[in-house]
Protein backbone atom coordinates (compact mmCIF):
# COMPACT_ATOMS: atom_id res chain seq x y z
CA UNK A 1 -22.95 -3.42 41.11
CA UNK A 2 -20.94 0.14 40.87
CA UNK A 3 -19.00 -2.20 38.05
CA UNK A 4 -22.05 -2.70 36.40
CA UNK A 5 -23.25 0.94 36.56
CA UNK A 6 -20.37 2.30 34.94
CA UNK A 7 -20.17 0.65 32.01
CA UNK A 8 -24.22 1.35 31.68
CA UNK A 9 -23.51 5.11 31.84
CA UNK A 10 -20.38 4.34 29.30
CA UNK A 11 -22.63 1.98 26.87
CA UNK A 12 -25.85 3.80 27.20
CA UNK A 13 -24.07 7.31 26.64
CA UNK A 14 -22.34 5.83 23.82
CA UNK A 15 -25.78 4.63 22.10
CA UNK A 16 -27.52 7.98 22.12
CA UNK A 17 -25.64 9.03 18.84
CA UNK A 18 -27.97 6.62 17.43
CA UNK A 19 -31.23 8.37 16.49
CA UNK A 20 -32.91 4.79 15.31
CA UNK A 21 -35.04 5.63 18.05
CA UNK A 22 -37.59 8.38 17.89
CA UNK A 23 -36.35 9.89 21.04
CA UNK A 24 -33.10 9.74 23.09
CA UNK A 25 -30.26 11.15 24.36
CA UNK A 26 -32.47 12.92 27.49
CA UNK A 27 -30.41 15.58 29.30
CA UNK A 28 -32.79 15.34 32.32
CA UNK A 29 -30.16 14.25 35.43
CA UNK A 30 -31.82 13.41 38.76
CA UNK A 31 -31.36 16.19 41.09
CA UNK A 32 -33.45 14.63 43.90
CA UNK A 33 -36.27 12.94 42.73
CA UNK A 34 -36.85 9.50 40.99
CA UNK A 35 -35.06 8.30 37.78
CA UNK A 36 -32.12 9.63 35.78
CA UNK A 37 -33.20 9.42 31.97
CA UNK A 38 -29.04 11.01 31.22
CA UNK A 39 -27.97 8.21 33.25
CA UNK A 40 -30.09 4.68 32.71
CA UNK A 41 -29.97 4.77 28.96
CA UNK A 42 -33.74 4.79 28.91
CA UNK A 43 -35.52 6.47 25.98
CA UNK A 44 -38.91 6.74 24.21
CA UNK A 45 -40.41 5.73 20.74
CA UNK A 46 -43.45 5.90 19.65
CA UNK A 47 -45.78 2.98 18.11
CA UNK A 48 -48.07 3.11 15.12
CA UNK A 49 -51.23 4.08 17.37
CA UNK A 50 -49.29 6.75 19.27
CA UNK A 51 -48.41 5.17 22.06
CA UNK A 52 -45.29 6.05 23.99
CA UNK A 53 -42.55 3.11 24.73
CA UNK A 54 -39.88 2.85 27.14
CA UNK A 55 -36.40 1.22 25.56
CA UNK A 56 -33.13 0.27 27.27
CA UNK A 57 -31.17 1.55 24.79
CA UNK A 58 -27.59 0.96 24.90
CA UNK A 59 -24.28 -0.83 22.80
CA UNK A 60 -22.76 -4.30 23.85
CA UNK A 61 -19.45 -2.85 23.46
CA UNK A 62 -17.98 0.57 22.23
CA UNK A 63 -14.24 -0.72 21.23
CA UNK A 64 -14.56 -0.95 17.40
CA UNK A 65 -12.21 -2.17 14.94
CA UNK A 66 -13.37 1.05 12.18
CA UNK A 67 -12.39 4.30 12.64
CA UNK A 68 -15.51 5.67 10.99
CA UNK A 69 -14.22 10.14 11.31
CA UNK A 70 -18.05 10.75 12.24
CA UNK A 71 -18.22 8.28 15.17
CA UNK A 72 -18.02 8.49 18.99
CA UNK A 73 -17.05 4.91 19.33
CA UNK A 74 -14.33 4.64 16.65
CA UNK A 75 -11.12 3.40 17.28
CA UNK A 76 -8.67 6.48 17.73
CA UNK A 77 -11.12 8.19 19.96
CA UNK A 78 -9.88 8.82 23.33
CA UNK A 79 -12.52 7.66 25.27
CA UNK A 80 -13.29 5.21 28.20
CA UNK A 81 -14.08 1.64 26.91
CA UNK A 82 -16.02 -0.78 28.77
CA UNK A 83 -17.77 -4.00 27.10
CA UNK A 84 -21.16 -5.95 28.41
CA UNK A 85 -20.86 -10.19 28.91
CA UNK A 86 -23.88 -11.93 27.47
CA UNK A 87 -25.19 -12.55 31.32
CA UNK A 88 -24.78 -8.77 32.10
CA UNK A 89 -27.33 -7.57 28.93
CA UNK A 90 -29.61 -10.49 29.94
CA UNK A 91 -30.07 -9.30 33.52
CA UNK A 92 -29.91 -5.60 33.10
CA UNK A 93 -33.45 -6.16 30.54
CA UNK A 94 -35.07 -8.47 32.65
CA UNK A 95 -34.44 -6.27 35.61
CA UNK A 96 -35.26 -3.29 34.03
CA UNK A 97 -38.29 -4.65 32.62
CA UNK A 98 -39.66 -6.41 35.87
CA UNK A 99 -38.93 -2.90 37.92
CA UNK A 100 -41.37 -1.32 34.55
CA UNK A 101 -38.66 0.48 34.07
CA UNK A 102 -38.78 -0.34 30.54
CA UNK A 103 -40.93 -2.03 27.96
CA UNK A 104 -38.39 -3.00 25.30
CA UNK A 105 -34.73 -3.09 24.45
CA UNK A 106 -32.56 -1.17 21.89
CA UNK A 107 -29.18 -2.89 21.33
CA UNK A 108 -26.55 -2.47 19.14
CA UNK A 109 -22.49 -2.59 19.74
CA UNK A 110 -19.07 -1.50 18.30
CA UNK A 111 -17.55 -4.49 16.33
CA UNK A 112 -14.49 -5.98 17.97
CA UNK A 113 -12.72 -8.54 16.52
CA UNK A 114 -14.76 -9.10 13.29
CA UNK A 115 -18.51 -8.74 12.57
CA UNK A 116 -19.19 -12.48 13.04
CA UNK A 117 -17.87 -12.42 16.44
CA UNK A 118 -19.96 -9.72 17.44
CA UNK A 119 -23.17 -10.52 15.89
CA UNK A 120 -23.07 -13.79 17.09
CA UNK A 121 -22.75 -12.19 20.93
CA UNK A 122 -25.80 -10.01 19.99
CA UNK A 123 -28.14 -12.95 18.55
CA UNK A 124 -26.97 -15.11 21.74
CA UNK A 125 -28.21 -12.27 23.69
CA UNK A 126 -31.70 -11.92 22.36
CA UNK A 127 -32.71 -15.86 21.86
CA UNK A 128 -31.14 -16.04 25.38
CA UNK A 129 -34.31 -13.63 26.29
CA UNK A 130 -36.68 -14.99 24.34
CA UNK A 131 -36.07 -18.98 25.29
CA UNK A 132 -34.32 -18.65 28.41
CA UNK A 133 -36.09 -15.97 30.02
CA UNK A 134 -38.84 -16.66 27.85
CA UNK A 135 -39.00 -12.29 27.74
CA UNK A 136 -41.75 -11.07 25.32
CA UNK A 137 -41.25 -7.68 24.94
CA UNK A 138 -40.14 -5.50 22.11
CA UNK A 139 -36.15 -5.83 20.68
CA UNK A 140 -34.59 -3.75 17.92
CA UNK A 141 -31.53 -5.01 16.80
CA UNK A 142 -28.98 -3.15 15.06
CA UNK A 143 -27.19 -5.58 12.51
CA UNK A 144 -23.66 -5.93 12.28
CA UNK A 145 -22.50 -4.90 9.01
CA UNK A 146 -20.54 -7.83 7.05
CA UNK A 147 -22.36 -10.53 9.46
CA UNK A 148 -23.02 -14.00 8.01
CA UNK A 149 -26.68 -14.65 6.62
CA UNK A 150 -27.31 -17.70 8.73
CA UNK A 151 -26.86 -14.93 11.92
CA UNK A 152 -28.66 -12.59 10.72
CA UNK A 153 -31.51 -15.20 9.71
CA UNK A 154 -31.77 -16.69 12.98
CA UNK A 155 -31.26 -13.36 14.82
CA UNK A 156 -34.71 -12.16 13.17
CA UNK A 157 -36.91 -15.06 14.33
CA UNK A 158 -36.34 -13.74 17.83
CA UNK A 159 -36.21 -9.50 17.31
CA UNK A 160 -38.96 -7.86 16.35
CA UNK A 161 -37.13 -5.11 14.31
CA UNK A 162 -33.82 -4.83 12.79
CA UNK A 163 -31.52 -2.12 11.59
CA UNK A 164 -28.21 -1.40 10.23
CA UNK A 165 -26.33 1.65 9.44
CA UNK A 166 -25.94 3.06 6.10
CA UNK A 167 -24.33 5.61 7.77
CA UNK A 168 -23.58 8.71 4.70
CA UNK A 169 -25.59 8.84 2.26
CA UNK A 170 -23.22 8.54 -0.47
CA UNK A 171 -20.78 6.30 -1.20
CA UNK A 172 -18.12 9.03 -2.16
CA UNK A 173 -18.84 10.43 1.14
CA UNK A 174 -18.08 7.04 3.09
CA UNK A 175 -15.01 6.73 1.32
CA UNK A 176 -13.96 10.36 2.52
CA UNK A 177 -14.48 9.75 6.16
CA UNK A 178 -15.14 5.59 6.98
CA UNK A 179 -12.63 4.33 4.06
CA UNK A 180 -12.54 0.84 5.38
CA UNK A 181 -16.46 0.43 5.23
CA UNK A 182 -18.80 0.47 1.82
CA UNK A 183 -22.57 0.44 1.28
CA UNK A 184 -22.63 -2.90 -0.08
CA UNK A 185 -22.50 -4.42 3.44
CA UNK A 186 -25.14 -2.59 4.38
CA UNK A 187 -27.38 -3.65 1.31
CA UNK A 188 -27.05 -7.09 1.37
CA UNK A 189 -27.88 -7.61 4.49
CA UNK A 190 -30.99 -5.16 4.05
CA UNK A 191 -31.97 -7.36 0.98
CA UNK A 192 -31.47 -10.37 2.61
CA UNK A 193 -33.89 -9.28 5.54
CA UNK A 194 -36.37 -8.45 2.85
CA UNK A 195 -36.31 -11.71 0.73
CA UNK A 196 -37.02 -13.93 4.06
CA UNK A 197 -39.64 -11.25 5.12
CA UNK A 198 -41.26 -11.67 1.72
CA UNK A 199 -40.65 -15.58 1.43
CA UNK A 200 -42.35 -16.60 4.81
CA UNK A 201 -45.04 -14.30 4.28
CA UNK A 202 -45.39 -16.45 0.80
CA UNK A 203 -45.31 -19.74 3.29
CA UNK A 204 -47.61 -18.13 5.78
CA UNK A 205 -50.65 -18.45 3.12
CA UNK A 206 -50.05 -22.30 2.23
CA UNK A 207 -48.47 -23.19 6.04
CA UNK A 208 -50.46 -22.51 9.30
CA UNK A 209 -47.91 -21.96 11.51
CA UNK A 210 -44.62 -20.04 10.20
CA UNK A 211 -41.70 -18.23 12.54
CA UNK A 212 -42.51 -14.61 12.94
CA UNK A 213 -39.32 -13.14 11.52
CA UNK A 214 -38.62 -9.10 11.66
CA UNK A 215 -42.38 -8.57 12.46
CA UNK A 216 -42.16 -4.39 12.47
CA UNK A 217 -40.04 -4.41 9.83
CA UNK A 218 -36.53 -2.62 8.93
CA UNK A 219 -34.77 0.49 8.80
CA UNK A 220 -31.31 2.13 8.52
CA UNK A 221 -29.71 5.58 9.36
CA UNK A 222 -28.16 8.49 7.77
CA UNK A 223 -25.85 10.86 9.00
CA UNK A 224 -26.05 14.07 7.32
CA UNK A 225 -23.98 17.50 7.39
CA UNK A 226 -20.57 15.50 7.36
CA UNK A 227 -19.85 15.67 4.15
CA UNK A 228 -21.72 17.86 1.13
CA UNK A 229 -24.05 15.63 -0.01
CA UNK A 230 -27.35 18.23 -1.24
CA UNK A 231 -30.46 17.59 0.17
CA UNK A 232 -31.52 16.11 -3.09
CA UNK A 233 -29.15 13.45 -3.33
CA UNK A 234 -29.90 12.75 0.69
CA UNK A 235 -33.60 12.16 0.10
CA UNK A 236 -32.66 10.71 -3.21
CA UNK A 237 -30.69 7.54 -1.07
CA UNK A 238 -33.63 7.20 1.12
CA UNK A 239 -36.30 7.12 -1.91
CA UNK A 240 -34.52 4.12 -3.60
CA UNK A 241 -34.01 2.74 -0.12
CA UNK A 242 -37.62 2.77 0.63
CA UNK A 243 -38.65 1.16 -2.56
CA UNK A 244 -35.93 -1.33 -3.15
CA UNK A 245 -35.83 -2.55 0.58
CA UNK A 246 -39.35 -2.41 1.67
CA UNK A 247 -38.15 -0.24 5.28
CA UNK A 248 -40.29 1.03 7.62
CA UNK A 249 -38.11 4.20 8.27
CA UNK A 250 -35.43 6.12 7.30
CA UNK A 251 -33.76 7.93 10.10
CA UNK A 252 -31.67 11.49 9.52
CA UNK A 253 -28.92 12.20 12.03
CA UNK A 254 -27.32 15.78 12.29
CA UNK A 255 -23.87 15.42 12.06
CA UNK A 256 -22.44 16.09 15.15
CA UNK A 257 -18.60 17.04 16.23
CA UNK A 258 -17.73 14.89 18.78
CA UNK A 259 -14.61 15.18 21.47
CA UNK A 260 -11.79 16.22 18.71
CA UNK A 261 -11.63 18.11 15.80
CA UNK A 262 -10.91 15.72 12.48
CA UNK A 263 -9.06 17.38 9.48
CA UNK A 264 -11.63 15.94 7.10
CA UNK A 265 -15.07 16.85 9.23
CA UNK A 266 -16.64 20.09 8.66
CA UNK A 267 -16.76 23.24 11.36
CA UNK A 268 -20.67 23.56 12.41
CA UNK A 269 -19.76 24.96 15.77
CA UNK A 270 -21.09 23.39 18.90
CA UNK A 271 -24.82 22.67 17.76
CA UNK A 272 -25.68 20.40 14.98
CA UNK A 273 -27.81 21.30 12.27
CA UNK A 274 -31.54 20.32 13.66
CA UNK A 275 -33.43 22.42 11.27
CA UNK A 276 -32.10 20.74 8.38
CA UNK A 277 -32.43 17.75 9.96
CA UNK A 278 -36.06 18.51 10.79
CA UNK A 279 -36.68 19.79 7.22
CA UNK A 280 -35.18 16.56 5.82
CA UNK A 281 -37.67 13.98 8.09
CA UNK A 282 -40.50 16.31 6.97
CA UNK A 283 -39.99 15.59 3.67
CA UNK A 284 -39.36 12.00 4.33
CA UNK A 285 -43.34 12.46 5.92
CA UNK A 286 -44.41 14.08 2.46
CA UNK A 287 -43.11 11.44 0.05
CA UNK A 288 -44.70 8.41 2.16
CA UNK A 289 -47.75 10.03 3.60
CA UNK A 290 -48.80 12.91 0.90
CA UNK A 291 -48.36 10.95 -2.14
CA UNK A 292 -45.53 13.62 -3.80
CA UNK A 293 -43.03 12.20 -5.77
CA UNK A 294 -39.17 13.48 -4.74
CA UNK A 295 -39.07 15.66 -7.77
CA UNK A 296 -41.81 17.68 -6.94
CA UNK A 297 -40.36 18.68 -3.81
CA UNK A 298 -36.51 18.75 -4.79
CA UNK A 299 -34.86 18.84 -8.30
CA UNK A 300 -31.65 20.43 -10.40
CA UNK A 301 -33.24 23.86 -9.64
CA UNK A 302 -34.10 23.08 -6.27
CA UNK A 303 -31.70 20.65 -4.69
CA UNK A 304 -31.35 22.09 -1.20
CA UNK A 305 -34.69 22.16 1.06
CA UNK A 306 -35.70 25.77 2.28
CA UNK A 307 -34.91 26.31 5.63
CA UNK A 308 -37.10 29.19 6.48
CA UNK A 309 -40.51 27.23 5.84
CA UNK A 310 -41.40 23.71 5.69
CA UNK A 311 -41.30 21.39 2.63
CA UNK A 312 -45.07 21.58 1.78
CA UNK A 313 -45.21 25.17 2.19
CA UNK A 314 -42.13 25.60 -0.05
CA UNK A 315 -44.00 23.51 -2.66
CA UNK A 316 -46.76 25.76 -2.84
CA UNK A 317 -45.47 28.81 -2.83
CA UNK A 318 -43.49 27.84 -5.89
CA UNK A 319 -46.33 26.21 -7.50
CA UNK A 320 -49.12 29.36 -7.63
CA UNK A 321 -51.21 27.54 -10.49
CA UNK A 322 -52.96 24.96 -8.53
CA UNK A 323 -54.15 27.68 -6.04
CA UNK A 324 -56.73 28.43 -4.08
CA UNK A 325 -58.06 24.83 -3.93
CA UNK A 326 -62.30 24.61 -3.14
CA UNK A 327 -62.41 23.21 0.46
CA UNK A 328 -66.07 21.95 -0.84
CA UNK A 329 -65.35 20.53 -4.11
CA UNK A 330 -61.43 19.43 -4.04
CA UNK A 331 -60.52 15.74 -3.50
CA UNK A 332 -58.95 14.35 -0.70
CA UNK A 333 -55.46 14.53 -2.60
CA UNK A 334 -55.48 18.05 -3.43
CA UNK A 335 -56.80 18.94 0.51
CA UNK A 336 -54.29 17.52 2.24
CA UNK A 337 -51.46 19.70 -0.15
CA UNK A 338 -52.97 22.86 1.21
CA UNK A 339 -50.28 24.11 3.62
CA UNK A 340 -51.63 23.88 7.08
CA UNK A 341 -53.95 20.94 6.34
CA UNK A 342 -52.98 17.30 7.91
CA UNK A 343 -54.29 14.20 6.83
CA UNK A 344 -56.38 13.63 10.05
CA UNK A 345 -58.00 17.52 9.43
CA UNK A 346 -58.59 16.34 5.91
CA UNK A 347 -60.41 13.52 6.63
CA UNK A 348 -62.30 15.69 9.13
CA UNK A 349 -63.36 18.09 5.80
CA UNK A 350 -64.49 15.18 3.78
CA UNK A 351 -66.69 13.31 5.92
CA UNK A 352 -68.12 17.02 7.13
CA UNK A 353 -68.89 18.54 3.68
CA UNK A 354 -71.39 15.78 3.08
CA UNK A 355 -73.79 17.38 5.71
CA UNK A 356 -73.26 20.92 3.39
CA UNK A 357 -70.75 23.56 2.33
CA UNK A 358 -68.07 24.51 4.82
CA UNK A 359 -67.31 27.95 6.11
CA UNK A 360 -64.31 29.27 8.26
CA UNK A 361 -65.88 29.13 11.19
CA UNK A 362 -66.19 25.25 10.92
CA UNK A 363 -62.67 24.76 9.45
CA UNK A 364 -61.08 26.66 11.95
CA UNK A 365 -62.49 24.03 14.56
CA UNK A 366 -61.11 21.29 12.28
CA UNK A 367 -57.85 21.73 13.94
CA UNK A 368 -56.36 23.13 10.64
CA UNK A 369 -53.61 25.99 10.90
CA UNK A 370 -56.07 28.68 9.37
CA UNK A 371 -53.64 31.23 9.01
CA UNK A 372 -51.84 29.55 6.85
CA UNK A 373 -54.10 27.33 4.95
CA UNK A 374 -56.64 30.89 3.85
CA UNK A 375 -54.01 31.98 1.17
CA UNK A 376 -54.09 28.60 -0.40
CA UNK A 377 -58.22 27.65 -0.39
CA UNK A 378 -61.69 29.06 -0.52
CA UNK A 379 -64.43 28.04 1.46
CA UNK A 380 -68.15 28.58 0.95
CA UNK A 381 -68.24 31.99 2.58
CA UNK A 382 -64.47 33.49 1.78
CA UNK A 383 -62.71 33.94 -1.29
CA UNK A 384 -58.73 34.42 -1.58
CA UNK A 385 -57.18 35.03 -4.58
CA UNK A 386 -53.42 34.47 -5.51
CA UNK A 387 -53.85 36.49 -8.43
CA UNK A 388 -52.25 40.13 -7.53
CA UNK A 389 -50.30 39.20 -3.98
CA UNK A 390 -47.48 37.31 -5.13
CA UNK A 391 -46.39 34.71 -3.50
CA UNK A 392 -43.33 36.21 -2.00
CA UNK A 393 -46.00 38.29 -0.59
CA UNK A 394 -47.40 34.99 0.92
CA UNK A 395 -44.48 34.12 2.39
CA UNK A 396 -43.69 37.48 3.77
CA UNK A 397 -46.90 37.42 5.36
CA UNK A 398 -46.81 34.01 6.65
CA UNK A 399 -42.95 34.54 7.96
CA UNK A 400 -44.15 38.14 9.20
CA UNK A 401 -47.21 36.93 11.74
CA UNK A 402 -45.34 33.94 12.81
CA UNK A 403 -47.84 31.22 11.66
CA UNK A 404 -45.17 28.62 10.77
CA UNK A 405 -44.63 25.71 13.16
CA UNK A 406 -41.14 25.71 12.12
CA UNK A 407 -40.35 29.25 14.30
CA UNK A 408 -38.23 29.16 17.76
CA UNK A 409 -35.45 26.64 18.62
CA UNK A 410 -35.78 22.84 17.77
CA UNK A 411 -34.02 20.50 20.92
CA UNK A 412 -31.73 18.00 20.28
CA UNK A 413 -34.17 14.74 19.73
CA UNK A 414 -36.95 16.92 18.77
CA UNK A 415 -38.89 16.22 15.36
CA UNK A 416 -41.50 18.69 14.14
CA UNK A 417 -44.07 17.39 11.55
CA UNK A 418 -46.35 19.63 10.45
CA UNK A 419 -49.92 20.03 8.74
């Protein structure tokens, strides 16, 4: 057992560089009480309707055959090693998940030998808990770059979401610090996932029963601040990504520096850059959830977000001519641009104007940030007006009292959305 919970706190440890999951990498130890989040490789993501679900998040293996500059695992790292068997993975979920320990399981691995080898390991794994242990609980599976089709085909009839790595955003960039890897074998396999999403969901209206394959979907993973890719070209990747692959999420990593220094890397210091990182997934949230398109957020003049305030904000402030917005006569669209307005508070505004015109009062028991959102709108018993305040005035203002959801330190893990 002591064999077996050393190479968990090697494995899991070793998976927390992989952000795939909306929360991980928990520096709570146990100093007396029950559980040891730093320890167990346990984290937490979050489903569609909130809810908040326990993964066993950790790599088969961390030898690798790459020796990606960026990565914890790669091969000229001085680090321990350890590898999982088959069995080991198998018991460790089922355990875990009979203790409720967990409610799902993360997995991913270095590659050793080749990526056939290893990807068949991983898909023996999973249909191993699905057939023999007949487990029905979540899986994400993290495909092995360069894996055959007829793996990755059959691994997705028993996972219920699959991911692999683009790892930089740019191709240039990959070159510079993982020369032996390229993004084609991370789009083919992305494409491929897509086509037999798309073709049994063709079947599924002619056949009555069809294999659930990839149910929630795919996504892949970016790490940013290793190499000088702009903002711009970042979201630029994940744009085309989205629309030619059909994911579910894009996933931002801060680059960083692990164990040594590398010739090639870039000198952040000990913290990685969160704020950009935050910045960049609130932007993500803008372009899928707002309806604005990427150039209306970043372009040639403006190719690097604004770290001081949030993307939205930044938007309006630089676009003064479709301010203040009517809270009573707007559309839904233009409402939920308003700095400081979400979608839910939005909603809230439509369905209460019907009853009659809205005043502060009310809004400010919308959940709305008020302080924010009265430069940008009138309401039926105030009136702002952009005209002599400029907006740096706005800003100053808005940086000034503090109203930004952005202020005080951001924890490793931690994403901020805003309204």
């Amino acid at each position: 057992m002591d064999r077996i919970e050393e190479k968990l706190k090697i494995l899991a440890d070793a998976a927390k560089y992989d952000v795939s999951c909306s929360s991980s990498g928990s520096k709570r130890q146990n100093t007396g009480g029950i559980g040891d989040a730093s320890f167990g490789g346990i984290c937490h993501t979050y489903t569609e309707d909130g809810r908040c679900v326990s993964l066993l998040k950790i790599l088969l293996t961390n030898h690798c055959i790459y020796d990606c500059a960026f990565c914890v695992s790669r091969r000229s790292n001085d680090v321990k090693r350890a590898a999982f068997t088959v069995e080991e993975v198998v018991d460790l979920t089922m355990n875990f998940y009979r203790r409720n320990y967990i409610e799902g399981l993360f997995l991913s691995s270095g590659i050793f030998k080749n990526a056939d080898f290893t990807m068949e390991r991983l898909l023996l794994i999973v249909k191993k808990l699905r057939t023999e242990q007949r487990y029905n609980g979540y899986i994400h599976l993290k495909t092995i770059p360069g894996a055959s089709e007829e793996l990755i085909r059959e691994a997705g009839l028993y996972v219920d979401r699959m991911s692999i790595n683009l790892e930089l955003p740019t191709e240039e960039g990959l070159k510079l610090l993982a020369p032996e890897k390229d993004h084609d074998s991370v789009k083919k396999p992305l494409a491929f996932v897509k086509e037999q999403i798309q073709q049994l969901r063709s079947e599924a209206k002619m056949i009555k029963h069809t294999p659930s394959f990839v149910p929630a979907g795919q996504s892949t993973q970016m790490v940013i601040g290793a190499t000088p890719e702009t903002d711009l070209q970042i979201m630029s990747v994940a744009n085309t990504f989205y629309q030619d692959y059909k994911l579910k999420r894009v996933y931002y990593s801060g680059f960083v520096p692990i164990h040594q220094e590398h010739s090639l890397l870039p000198s952040i210091g000990s913290a990685p850059p969160l704020l950009r990182e935050n910045r960049l997934y609130q932007t993500d949230w803008l372009l899928r959830f707002y309806d604005f398109r990427l150039d209306e957020i970043l372009n040639a003049e403006h190719s690097h977000l604004d770290l001081e305030v949030d993307p939205k904000l930044s938007w309006a402030l630089r676009n003064p001519q479709y301010f203040p917005i009517d809270i009573n006569t707007a559309d839904y669209k233009m409402i939920i641009r308003i700095p400081g307005v979400g979608r839910q508070s939005a909603l809230k505004i439509m369905q209460a104007r019907k009853f009659g015109k809205l005043r502060e009062y009310q809004l400010k028991k919308m959940g709305i940030a008020f302080n924010r959102a009265r430069h940008f709108m009138v309401c039926a018993d105030s009136v702002v007006s952009l005209g002599t305040p400029s907006m740096e005035t706005v800003r100053g203002h808005i940086l000034s009292k503090g109203n930004s959801k952005y202020k005080g330190k951001i924890g490793q893990g931690q994403l901020l959305l805003f309204s």
